[in-house]
N, C-alpha and C. Protein backbone atom coordinates (compact mmCIF):
# COMPACT_ATOMS: atom_id res chain seq x y z
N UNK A 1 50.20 86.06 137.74
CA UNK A 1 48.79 86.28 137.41
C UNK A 1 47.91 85.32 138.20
N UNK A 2 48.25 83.85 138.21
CA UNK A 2 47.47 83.02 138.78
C UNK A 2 47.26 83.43 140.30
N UNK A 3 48.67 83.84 141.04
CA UNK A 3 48.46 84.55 142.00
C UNK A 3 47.02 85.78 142.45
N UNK A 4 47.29 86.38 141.90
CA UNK A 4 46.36 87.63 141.91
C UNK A 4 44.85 87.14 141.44
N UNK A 5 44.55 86.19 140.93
CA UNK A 5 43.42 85.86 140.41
C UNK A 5 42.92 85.05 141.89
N UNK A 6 43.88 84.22 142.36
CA UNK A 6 43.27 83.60 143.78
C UNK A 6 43.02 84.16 144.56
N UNK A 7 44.17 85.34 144.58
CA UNK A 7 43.73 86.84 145.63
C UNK A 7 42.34 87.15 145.94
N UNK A 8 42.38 87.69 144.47
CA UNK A 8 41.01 88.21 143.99
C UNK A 8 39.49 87.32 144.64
N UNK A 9 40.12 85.97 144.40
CA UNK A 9 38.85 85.01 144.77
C UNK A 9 38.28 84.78 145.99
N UNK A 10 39.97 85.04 146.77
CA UNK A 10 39.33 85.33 147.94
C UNK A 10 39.09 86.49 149.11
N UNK A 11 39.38 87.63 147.83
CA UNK A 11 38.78 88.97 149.05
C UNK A 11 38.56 89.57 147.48
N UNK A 12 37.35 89.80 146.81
CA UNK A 12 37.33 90.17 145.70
C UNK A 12 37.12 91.80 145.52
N UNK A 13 37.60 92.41 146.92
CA UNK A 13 37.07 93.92 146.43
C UNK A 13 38.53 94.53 147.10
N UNK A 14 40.00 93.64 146.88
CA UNK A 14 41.11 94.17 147.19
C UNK A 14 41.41 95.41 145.97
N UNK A 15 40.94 95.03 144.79
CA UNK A 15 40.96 96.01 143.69
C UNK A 15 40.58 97.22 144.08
N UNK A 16 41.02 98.38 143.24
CA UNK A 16 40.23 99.88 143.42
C UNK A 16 39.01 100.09 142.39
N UNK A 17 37.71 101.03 142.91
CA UNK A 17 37.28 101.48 141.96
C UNK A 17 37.96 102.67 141.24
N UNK A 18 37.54 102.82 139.78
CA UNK A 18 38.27 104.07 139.29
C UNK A 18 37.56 104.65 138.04
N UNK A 19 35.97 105.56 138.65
CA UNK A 19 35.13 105.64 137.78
C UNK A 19 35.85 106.17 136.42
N UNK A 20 36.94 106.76 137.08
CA UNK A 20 37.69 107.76 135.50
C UNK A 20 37.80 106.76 133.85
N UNK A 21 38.48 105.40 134.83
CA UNK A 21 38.87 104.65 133.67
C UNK A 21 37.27 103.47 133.49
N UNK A 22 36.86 103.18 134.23
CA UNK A 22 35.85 102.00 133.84
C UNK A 22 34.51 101.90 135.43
N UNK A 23 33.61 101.82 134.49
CA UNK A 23 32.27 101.70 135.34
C UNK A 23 32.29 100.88 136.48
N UNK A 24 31.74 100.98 137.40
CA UNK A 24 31.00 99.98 138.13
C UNK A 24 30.04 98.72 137.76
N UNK A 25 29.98 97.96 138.10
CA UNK A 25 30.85 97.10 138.89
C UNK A 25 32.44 96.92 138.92
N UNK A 26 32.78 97.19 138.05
CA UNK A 26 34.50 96.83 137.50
C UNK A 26 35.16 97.52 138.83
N UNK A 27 36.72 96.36 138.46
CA UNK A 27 37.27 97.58 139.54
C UNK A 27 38.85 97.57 138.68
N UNK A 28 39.83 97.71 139.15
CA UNK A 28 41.11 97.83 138.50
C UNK A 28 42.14 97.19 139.87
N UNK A 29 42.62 95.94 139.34
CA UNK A 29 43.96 95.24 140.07
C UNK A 29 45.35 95.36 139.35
N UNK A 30 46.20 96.43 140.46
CA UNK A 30 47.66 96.19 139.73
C UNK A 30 48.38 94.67 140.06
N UNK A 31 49.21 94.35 139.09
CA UNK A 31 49.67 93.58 139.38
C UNK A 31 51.51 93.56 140.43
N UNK A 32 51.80 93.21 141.33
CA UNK A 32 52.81 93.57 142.10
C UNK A 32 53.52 93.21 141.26
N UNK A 33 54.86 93.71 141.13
CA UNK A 33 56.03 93.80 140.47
C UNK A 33 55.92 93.58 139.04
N UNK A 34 55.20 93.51 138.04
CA UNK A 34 54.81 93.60 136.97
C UNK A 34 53.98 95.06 136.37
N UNK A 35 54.02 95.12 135.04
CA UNK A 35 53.51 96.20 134.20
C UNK A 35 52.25 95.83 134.00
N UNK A 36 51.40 95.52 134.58
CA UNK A 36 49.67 94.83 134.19
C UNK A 36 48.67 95.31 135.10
N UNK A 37 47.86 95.47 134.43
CA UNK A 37 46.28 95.65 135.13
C UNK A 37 45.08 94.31 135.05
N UNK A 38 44.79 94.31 136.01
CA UNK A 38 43.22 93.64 135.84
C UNK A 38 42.44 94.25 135.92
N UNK A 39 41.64 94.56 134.83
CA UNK A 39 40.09 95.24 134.80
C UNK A 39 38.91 93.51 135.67
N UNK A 40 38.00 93.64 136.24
CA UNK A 40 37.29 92.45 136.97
C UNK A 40 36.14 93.04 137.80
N UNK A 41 35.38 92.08 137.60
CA UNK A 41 33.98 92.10 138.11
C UNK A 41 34.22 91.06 139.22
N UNK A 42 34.02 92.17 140.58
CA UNK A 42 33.72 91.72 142.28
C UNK A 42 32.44 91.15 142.35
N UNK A 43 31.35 91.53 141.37
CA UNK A 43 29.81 91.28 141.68
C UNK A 43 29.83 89.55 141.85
N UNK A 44 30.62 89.30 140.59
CA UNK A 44 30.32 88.05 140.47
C UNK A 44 30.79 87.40 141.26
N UNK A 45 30.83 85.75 141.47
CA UNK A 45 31.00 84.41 142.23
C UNK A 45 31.34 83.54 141.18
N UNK A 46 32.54 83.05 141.03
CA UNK A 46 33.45 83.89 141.29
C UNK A 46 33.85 85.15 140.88
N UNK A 47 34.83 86.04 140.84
CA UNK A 47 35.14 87.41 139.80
C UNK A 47 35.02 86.98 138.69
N UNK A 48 34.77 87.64 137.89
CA UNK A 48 35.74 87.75 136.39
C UNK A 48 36.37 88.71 136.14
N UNK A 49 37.59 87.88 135.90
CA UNK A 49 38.37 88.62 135.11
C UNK A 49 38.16 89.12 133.69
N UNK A 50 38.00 90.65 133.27
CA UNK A 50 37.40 91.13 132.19
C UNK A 50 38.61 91.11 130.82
N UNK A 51 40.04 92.00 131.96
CA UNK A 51 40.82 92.21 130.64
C UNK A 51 42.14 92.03 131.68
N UNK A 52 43.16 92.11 130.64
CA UNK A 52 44.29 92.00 131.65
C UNK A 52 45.14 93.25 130.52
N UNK A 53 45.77 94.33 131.39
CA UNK A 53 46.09 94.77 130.31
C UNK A 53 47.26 95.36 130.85
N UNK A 54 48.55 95.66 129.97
CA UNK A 54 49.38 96.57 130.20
C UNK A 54 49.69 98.43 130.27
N UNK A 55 49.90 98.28 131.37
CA UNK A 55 49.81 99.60 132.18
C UNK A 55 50.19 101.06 131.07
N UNK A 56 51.24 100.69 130.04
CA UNK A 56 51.61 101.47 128.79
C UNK A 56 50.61 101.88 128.05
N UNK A 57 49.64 100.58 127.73
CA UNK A 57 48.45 101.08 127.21
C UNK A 57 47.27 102.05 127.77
N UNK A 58 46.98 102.44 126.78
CA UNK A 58 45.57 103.86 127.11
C UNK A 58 44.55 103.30 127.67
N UNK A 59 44.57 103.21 129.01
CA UNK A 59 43.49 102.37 129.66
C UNK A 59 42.35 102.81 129.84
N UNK A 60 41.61 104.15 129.69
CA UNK A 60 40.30 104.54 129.48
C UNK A 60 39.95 103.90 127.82
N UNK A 61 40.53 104.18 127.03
CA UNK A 61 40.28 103.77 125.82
C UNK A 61 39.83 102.67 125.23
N UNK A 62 41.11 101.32 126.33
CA UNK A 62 40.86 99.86 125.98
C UNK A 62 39.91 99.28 127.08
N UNK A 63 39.52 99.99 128.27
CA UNK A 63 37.93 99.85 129.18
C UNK A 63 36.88 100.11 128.40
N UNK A 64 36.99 100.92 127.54
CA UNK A 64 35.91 101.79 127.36
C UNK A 64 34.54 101.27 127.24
N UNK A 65 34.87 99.59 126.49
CA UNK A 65 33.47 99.04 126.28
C UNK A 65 33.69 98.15 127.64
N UNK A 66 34.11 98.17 128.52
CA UNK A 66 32.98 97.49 130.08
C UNK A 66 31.92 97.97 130.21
């Protein structure tokens, strides 16, 4: 995770957008070899990280309030 969060910090729009599951600004980071998502805001300086969530879970559902 700490990995991917430095990633993030330093090219913050490696994530996809994915209006299906969560608005803009947000974007969605898989995590490599793990079952996880990062939901995260590129706008900001640095990102934030919004949610971290597992890929099993209903991910329009648990976005829903971004």
């Amino acid at each position: 995770m700490l990995a991917a969060a430095d990633a993030l910090g330093r090219n913050p729009y490696l994530g996809q957008e994915q209006p299906d599951l969560v608005r803009p600004p947000f974007r969605l980071f898989r995590l490599k070899g793990f079952p996880y998502v990062l939901a995260y805001n590129p706008s900001r300086k640095p990102p934030v990280i919004a949610r971290l969530l597992h890929e099993a879970r209903d991910l329009a559902d648990a976005l829903k309030s971004l």
